[in-house]
C-alpha atoms as a PDB file:
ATOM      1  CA  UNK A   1     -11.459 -13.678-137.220  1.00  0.00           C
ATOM      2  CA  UNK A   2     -14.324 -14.490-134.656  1.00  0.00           C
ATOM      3  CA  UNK A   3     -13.728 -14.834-131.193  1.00  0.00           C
ATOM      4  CA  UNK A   4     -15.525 -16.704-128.660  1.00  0.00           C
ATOM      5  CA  UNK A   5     -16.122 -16.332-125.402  1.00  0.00           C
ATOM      6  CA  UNK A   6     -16.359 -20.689-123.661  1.00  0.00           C
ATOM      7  CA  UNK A   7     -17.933 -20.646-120.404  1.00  0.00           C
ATOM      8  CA  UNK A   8     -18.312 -24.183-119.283  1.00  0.00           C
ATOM      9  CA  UNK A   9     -20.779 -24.384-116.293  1.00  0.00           C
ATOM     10  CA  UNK A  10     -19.774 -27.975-114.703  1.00  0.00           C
ATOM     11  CA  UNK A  11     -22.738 -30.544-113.059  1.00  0.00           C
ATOM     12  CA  UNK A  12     -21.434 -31.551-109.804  1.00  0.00           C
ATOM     13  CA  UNK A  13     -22.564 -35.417-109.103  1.00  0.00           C
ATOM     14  CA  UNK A  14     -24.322 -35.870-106.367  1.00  0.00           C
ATOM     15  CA  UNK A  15     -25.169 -39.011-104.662  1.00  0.00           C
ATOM     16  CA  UNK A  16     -28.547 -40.562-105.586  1.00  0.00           C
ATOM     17  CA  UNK A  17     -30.321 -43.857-106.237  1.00  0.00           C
ATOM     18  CA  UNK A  18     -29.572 -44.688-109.652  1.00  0.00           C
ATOM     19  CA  UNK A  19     -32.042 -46.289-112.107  1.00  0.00           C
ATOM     20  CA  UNK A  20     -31.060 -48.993-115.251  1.00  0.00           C
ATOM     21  CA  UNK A  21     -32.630 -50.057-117.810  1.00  0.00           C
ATOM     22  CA  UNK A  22     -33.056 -50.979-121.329  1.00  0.00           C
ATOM     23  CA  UNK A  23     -35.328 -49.584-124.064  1.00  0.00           C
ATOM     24  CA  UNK A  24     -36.324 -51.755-126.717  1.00  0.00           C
ATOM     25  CA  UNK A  25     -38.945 -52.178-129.926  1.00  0.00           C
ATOM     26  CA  UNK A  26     -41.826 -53.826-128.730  1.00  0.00           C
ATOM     27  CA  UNK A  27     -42.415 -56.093-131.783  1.00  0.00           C
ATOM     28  CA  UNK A  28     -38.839 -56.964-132.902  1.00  0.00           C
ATOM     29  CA  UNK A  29     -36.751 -56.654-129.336  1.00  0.00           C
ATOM     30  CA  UNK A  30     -34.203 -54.566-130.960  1.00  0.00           C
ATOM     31  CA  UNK A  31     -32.719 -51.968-128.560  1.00  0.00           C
ATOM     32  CA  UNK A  32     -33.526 -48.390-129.195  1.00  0.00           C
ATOM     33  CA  UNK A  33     -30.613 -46.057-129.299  1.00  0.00           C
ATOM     34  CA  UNK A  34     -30.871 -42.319-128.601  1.00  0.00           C
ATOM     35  CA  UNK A  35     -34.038 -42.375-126.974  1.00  0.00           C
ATOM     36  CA  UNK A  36     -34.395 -39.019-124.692  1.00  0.00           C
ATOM     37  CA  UNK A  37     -34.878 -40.204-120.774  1.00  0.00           C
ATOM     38  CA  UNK A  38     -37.078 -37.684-118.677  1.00  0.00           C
ATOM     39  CA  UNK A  39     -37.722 -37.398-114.743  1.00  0.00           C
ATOM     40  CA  UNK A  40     -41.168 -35.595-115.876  1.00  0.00           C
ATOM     41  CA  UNK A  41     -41.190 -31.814-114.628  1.00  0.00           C
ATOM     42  CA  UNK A  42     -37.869 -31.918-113.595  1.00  0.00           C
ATOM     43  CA  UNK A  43     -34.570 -30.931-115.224  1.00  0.00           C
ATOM     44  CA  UNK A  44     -33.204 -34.833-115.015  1.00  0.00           C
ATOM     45  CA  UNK A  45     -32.474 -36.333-118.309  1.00  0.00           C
ATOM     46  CA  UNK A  46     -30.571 -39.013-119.920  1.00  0.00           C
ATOM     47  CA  UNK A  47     -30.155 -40.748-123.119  1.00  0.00           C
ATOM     48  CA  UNK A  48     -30.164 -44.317-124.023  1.00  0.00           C
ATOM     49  CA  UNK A  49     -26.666 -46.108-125.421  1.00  0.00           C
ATOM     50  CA  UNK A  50     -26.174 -47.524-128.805  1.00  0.00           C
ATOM     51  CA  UNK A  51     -27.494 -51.043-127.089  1.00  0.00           C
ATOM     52  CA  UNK A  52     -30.361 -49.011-125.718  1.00  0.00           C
ATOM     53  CA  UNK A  53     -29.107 -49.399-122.171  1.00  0.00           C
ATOM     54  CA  UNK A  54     -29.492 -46.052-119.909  1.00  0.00           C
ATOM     55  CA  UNK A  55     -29.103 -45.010-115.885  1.00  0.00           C
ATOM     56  CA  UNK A  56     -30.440 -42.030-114.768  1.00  0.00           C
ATOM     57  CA  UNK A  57     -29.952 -40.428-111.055  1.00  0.00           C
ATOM     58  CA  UNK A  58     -33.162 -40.526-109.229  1.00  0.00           C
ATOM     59  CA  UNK A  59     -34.139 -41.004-105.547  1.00  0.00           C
ATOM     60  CA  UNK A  60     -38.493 -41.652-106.023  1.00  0.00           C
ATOM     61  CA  UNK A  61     -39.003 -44.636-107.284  1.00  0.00           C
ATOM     62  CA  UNK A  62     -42.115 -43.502-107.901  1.00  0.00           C
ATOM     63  CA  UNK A  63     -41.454 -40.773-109.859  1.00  0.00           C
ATOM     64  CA  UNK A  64     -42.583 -40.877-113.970  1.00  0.00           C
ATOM     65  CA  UNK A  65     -39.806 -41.149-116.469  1.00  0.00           C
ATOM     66  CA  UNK A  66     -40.926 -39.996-120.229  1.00  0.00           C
ATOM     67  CA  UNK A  67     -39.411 -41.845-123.198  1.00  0.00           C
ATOM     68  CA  UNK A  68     -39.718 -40.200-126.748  1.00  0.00           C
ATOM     69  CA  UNK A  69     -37.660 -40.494-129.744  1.00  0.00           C
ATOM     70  CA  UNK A  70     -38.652 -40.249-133.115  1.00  0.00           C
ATOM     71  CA  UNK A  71     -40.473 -43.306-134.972  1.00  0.00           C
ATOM     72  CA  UNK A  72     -41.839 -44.558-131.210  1.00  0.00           C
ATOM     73  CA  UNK A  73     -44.989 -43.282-129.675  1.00  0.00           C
ATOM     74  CA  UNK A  74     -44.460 -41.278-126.067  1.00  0.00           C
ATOM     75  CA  UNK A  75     -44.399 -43.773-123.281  1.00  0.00           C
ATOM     76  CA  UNK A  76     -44.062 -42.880-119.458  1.00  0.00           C
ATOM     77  CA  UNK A  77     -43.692 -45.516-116.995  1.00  0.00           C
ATOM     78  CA  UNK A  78     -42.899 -45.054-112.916  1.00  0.00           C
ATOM     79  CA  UNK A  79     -39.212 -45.353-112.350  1.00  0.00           C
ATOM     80  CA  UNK A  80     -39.777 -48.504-110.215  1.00  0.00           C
ATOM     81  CA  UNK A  81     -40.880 -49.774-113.877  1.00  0.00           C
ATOM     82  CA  UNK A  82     -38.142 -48.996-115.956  1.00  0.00           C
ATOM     83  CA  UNK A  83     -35.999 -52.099-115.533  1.00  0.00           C
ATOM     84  CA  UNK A  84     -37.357 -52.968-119.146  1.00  0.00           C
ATOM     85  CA  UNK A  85     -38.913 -50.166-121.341  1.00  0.00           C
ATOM     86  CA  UNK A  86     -40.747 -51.617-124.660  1.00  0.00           C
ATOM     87  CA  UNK A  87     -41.493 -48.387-126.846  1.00  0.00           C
ATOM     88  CA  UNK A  88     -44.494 -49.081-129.588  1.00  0.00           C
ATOM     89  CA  UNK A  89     -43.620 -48.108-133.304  1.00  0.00           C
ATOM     90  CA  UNK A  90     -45.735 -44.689-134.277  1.00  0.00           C
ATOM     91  CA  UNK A  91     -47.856 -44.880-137.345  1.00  0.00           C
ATOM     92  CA  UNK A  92     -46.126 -43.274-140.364  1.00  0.00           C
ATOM     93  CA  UNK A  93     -47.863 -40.398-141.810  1.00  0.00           C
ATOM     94  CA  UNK A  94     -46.662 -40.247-145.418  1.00  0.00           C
ATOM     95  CA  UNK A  95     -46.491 -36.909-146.494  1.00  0.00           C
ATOM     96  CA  UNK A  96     -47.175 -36.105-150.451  1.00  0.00           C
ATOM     97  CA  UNK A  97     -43.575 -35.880-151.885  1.00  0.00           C
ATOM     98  CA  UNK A  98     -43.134 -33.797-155.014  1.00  0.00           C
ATOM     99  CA  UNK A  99     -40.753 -34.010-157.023  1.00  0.00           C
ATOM    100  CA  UNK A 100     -38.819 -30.682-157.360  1.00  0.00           C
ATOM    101  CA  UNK A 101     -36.463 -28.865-159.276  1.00  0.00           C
ATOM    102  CA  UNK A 102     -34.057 -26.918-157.051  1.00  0.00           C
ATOM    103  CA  UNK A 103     -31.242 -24.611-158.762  1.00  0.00           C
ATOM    104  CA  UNK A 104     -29.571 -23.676-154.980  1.00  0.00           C
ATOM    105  CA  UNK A 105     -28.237 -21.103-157.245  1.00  0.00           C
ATOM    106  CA  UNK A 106     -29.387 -18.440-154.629  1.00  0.00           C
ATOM    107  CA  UNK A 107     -28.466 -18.556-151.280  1.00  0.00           C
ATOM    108  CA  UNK A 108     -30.132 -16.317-148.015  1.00  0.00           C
ATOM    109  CA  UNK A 109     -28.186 -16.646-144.657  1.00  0.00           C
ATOM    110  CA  UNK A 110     -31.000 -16.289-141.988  1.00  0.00           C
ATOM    111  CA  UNK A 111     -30.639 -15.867-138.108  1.00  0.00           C
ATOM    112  CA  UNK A 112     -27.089 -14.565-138.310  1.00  0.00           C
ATOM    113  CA  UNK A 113     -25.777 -12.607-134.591  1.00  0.00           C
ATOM    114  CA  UNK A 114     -23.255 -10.367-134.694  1.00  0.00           C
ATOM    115  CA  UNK A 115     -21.808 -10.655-131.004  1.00  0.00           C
ATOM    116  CA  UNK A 116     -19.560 -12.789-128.939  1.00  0.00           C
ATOM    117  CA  UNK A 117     -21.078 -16.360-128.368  1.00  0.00           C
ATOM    118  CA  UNK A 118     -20.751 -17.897-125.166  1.00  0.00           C
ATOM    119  CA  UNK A 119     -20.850 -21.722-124.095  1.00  0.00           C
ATOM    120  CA  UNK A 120     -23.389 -22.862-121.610  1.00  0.00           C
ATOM    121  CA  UNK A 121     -23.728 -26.195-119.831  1.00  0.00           C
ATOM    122  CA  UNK A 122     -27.492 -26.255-119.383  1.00  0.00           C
ATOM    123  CA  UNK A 123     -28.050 -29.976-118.750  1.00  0.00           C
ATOM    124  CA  UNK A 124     -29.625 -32.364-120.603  1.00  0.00           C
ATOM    125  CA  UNK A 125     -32.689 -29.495-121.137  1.00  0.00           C
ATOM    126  CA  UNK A 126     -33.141 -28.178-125.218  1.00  0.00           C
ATOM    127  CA  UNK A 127     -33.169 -24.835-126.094  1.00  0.00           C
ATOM    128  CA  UNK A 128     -35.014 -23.862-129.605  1.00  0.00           C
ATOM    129  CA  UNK A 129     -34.331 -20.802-131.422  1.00  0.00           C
ATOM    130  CA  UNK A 130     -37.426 -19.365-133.415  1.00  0.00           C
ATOM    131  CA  UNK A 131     -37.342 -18.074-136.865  1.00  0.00           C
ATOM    132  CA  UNK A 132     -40.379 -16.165-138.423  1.00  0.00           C
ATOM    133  CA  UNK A 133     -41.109 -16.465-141.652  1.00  0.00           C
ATOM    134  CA  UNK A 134     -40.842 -13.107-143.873  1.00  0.00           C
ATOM    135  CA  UNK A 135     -42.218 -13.029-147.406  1.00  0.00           C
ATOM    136  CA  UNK A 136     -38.645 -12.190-148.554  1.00  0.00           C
ATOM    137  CA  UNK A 137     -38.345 -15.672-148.432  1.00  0.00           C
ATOM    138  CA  UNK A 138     -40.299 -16.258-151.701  1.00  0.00           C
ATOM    139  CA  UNK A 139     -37.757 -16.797-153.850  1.00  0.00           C
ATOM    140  CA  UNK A 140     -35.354 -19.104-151.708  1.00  0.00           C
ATOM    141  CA  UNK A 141     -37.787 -21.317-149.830  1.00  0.00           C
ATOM    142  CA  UNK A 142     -35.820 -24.142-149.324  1.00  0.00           C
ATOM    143  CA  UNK A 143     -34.211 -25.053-146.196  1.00  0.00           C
ATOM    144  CA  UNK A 144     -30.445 -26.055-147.479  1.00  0.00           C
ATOM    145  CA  UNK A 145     -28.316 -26.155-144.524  1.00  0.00           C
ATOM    146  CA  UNK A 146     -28.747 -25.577-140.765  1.00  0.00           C
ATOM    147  CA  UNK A 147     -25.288 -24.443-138.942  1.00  0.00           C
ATOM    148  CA  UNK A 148     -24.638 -24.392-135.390  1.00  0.00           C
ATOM    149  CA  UNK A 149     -21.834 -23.220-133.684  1.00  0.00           C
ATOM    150  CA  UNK A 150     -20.053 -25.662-130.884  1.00  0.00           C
ATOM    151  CA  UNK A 151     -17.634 -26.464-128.563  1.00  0.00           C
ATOM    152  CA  UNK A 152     -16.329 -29.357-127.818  1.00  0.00           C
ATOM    153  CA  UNK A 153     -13.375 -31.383-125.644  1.00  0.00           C
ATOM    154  CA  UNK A 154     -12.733 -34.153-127.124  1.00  0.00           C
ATOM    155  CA  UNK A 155     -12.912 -35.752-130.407  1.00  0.00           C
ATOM    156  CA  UNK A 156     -16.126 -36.740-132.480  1.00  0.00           C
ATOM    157  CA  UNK A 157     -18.898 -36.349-130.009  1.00  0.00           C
ATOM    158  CA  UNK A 158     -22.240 -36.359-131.194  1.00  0.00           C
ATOM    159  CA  UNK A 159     -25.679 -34.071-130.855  1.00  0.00           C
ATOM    160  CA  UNK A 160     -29.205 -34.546-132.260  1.00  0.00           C
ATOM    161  CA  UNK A 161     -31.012 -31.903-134.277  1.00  0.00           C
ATOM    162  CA  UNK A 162     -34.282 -31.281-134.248  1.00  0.00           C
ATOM    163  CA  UNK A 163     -36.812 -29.191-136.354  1.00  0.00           C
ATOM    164  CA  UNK A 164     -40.638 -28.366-134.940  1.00  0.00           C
ATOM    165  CA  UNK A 165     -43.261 -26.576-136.818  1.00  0.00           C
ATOM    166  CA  UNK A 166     -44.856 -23.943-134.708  1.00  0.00           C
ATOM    167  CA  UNK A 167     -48.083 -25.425-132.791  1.00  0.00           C
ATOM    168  CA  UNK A 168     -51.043 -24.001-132.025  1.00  0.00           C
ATOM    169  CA  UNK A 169     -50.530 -22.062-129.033  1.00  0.00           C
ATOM    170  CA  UNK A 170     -47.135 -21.029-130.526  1.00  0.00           C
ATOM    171  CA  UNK A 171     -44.721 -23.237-128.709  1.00  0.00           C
ATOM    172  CA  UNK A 172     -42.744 -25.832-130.712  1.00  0.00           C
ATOM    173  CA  UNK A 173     -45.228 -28.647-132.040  1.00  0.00           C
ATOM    174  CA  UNK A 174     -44.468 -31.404-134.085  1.00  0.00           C
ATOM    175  CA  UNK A 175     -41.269 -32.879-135.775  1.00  0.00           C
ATOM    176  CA  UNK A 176     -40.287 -32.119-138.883  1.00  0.00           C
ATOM    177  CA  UNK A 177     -37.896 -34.968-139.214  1.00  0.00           C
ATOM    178  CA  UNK A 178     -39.043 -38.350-139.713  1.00  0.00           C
ATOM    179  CA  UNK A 179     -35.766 -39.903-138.170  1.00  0.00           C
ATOM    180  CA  UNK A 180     -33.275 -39.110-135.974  1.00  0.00           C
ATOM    181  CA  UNK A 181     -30.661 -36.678-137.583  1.00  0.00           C
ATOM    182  CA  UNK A 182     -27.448 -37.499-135.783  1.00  0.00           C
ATOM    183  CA  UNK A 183     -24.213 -35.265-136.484  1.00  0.00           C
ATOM    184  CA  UNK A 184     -20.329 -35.783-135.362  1.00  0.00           C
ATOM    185  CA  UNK A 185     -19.124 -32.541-134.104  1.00  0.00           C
ATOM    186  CA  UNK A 186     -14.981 -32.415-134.304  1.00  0.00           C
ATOM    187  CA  UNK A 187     -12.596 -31.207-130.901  1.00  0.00           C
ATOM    188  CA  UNK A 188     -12.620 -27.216-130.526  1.00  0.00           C
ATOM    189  CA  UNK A 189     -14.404 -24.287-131.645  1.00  0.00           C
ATOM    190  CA  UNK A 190     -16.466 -25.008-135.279  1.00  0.00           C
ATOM    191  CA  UNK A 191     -18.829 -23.720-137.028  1.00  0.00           C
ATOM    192  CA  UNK A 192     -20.929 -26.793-138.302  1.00  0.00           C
ATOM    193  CA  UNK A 193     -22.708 -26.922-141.494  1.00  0.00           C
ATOM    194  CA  UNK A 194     -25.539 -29.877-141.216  1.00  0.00           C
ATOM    195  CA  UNK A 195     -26.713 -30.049-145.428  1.00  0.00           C
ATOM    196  CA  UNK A 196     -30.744 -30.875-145.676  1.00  0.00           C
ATOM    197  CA  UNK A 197     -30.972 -30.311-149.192  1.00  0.00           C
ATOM    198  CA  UNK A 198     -31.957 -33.994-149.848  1.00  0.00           C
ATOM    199  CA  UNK A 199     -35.054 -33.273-147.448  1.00  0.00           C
ATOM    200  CA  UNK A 200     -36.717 -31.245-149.799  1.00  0.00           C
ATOM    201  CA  UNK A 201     -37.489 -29.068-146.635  1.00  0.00           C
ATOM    202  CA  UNK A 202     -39.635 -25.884-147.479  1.00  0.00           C
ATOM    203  CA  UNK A 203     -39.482 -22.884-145.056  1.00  0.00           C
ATOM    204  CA  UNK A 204     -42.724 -23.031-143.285  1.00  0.00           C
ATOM    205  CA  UNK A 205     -44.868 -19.853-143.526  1.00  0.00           C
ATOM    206  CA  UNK A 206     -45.339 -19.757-139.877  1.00  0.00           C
ATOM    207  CA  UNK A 207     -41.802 -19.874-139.023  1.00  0.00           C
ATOM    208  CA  UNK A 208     -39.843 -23.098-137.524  1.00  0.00           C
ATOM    209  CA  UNK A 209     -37.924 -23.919-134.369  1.00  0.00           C
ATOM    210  CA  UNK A 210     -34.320 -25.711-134.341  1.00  0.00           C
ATOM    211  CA  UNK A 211     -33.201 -26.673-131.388  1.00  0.00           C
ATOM    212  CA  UNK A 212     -30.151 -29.324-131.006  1.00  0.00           C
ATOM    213  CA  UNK A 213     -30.352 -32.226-128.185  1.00  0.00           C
ATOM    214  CA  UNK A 214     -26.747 -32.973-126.635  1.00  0.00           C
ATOM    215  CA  UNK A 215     -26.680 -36.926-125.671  1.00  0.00           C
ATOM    216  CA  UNK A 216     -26.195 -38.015-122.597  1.00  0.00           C
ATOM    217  CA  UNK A 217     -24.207 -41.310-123.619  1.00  0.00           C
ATOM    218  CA  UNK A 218     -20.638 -42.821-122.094  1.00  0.00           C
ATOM    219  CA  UNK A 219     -18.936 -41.435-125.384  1.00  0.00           C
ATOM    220  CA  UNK A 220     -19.963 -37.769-125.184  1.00  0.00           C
ATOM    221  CA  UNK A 221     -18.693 -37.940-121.383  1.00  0.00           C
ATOM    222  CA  UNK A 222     -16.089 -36.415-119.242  1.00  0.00           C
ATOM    223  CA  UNK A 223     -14.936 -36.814-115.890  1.00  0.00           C
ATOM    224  CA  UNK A 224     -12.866 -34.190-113.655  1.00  0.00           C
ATOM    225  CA  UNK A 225     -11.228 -34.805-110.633  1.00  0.00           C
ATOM    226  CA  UNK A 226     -11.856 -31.716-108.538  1.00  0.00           C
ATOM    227  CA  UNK A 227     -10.051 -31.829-104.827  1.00  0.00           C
ATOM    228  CA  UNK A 228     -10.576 -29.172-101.885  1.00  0.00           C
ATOM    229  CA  UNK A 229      -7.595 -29.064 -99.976  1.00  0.00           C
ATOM    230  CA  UNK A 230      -8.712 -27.413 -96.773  1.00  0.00           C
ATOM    231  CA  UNK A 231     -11.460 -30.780 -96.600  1.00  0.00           C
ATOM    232  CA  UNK A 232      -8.848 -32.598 -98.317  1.00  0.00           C
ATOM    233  CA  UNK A 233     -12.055 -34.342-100.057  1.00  0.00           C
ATOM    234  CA  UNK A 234     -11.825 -34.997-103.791  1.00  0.00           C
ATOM    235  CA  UNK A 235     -14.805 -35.082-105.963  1.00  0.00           C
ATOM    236  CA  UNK A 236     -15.817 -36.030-109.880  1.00  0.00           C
ATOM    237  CA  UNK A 237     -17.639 -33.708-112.091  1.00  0.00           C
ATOM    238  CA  UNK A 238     -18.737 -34.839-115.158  1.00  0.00           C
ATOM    239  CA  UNK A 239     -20.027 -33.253-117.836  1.00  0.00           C
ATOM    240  CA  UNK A 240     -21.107 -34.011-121.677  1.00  0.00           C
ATOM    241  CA  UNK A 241     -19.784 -32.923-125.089  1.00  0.00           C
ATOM    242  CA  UNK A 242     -20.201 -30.606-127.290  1.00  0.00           C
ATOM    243  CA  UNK A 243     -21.142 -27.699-125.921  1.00  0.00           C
ATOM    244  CA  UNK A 244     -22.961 -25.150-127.623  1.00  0.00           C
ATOM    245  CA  UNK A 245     -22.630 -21.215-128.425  1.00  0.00           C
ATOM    246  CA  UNK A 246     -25.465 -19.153-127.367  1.00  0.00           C
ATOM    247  CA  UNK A 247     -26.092 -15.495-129.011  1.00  0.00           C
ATOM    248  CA  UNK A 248     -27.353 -12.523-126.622  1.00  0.00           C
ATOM    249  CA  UNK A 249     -30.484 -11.493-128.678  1.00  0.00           C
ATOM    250  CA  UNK A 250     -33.136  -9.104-127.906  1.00  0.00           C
ATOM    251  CA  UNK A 251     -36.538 -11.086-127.435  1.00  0.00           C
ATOM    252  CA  UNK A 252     -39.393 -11.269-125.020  1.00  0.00           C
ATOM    253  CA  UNK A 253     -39.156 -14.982-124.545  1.00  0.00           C
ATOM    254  CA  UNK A 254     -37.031 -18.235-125.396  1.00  0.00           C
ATOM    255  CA  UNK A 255     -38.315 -21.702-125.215  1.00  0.00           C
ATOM    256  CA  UNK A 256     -36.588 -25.193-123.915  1.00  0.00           C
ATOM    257  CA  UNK A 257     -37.838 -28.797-123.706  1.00  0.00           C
ATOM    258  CA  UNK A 258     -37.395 -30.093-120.207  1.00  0.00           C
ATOM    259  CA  UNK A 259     -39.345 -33.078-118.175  1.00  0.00           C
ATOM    260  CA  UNK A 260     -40.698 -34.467-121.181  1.00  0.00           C
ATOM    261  CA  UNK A 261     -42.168 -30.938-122.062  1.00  0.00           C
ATOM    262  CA  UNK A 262     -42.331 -27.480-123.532  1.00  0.00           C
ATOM    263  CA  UNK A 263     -41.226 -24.806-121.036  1.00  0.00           C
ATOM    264  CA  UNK A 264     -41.868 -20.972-122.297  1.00  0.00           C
ATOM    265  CA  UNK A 265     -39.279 -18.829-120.381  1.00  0.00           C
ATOM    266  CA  UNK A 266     -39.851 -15.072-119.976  1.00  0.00           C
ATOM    267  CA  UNK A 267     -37.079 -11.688-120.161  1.00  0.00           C
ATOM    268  CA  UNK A 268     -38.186 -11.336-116.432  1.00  0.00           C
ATOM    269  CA  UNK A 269     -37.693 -15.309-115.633  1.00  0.00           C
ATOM    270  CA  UNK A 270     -34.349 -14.866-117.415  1.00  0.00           C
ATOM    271  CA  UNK A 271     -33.333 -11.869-116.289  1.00  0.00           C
ATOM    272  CA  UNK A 272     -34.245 -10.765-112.838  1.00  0.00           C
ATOM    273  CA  UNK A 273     -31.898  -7.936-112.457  1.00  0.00           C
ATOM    274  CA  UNK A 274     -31.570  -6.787-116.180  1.00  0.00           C
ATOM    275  CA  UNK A 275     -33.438  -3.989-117.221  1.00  0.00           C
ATOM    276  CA  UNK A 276     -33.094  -5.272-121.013  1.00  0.00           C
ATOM    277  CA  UNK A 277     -34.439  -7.854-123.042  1.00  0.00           C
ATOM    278  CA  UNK A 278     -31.156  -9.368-123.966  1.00  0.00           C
ATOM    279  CA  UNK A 279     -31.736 -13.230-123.405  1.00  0.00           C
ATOM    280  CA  UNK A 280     -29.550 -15.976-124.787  1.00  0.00           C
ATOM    281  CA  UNK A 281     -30.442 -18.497-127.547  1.00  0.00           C
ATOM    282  CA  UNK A 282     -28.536 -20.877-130.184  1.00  0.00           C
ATOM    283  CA  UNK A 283     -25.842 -19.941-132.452  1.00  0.00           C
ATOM    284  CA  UNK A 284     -28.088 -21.435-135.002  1.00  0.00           C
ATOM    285  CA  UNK A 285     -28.409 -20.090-138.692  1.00  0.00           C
ATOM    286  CA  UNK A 286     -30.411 -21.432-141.496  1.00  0.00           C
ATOM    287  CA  UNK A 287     -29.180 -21.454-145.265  1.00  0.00           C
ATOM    288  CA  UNK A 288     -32.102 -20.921-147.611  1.00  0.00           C
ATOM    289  CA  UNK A 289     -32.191 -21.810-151.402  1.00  0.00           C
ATOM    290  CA  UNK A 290     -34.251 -21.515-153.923  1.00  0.00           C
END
């Protein structure tokens, strides 16, 4: 039986100006749900409602806020701005789609860790795990399942996935998704198995990244009354379900999207004190087939 180690880190609320809005389609008016709310360079993030309403906690009002999500171009507007955000539909590039004959009668588990997982609150920031291609691969290409390991407090919350091809300076580049990919994660510990067979996703030869985006929305929430009793003050901390497991792993560098952007982190960023490469990344496998 595994066991798992849950450290929940908990965001303390402080008080700052707090900005509304509303993102919407700019030709039909529909709201825009799940769109991914940036202060830009800074670890402040948010994500639209169903109705494509959001708030975010910000005291510069003239401060940028970035607003991606998938089938919109990028638009960043100065918070002052952001009472109204109309987001552009992106220009489809149809990709060739081949019609294939898949047996999934072989199956290769890839990215497996074999130590304790622990559970980080990290904010709103998303943290990709890397996996390099290897010409074992040959023979089950297909990407059939991605699992992730979570944690969560309460019932049915939800998290995005994401899947980036590696870009030309070898960060994460672009999507390999053409929509968002939006899974229910149940209460507790689980192992989740998300099935992309019907993608017809083939294991790039330069590796991918999968990183997982936690939503920042009223139903993932929860609140904690917190009270010091020698300043007989009571505060709420809130944080957002699920959670998820992180691996320690031996690598140079990890990589996280944060303020609308690309952050590479280092060993000695990561570890100040440690005299090993052990940094943390997603419990994230991939299931190959051929």
């Amino acid at each position: 039986m595994r066991k798992f180690l849950g450290i929940a880190l908990l965001i303390t609320v402080n008080l700052v100006s707090q900005t509304k809005g509303v993102v919407k389609d700019s030709l039909t008016g529909n709201a825009i749900s799940y769109v991914s709310v940036w202060v830009e360079n800074e670890n402040i993030g948010t994500t639209s409602e169903e109705n494509g309403e959001f708030s975010i906690n910000v005291n510069d009002k003239n401060k940028n806020l970035i607003f991606s999500v998938l089938g919109y171009q990028r638009k960043v507007l100065k918070v002052s701005e952001a009472g109204v955000v109309l987001m552009a539909p992106a220009s489809l590039e149809l990709n060739e789609v081949f019609i294939v004959n898949k047996k999934e009668s072989r199956q290769l588990e890839i990215g497996k860790i074999k130590k304790l997982a622990e559970a980080f609150d990290k904010g709103p920031r998303l943290d990709a795990k890397f996996f390099p291609y290897s010409e074992a691969y040959k023979k089950t290409k297909w990407i059939q399942k991605v699992t992730i390991l979570t944690d969560s407090r309460i019932d049915n919350s939800t998290i995005k996935l994401h899947l980036y091809e590696v870009g030309e300076n070898g960060y994460p580049g672009k999507e390999l998704l053409a929509k968002d990919f939006i899974i229910s994660i149940e209460r507790g510990i689980h192992e989740n198995k998300i099935d992309l067979s019907d993608l017809n996703l083939e294991m790039p030869q330069n590796g991918i990244f999968v990183a997982f985006e936690r939503l920042i929305i009223e139903k993932n929430k929860l609140e904690k009354k917190i009270t010091d009793y020698n300043s007989n003050t009571t505060k709420t901390v809130i944080t957002y379900a699920p959670l998820v497991l992180y691996n320690p792993v031996e690598r140079d560098f990890t990589f996280s999207f944060s303020g609308g952007r690309w952050i590479k982190h280092t060993k000695e960023e990561l570890q100040k004190t440690a005299t090993t490469t052990t940094v943390y990344e997603p419990s994230v496998t991939l299931i190959l087939s051929n």
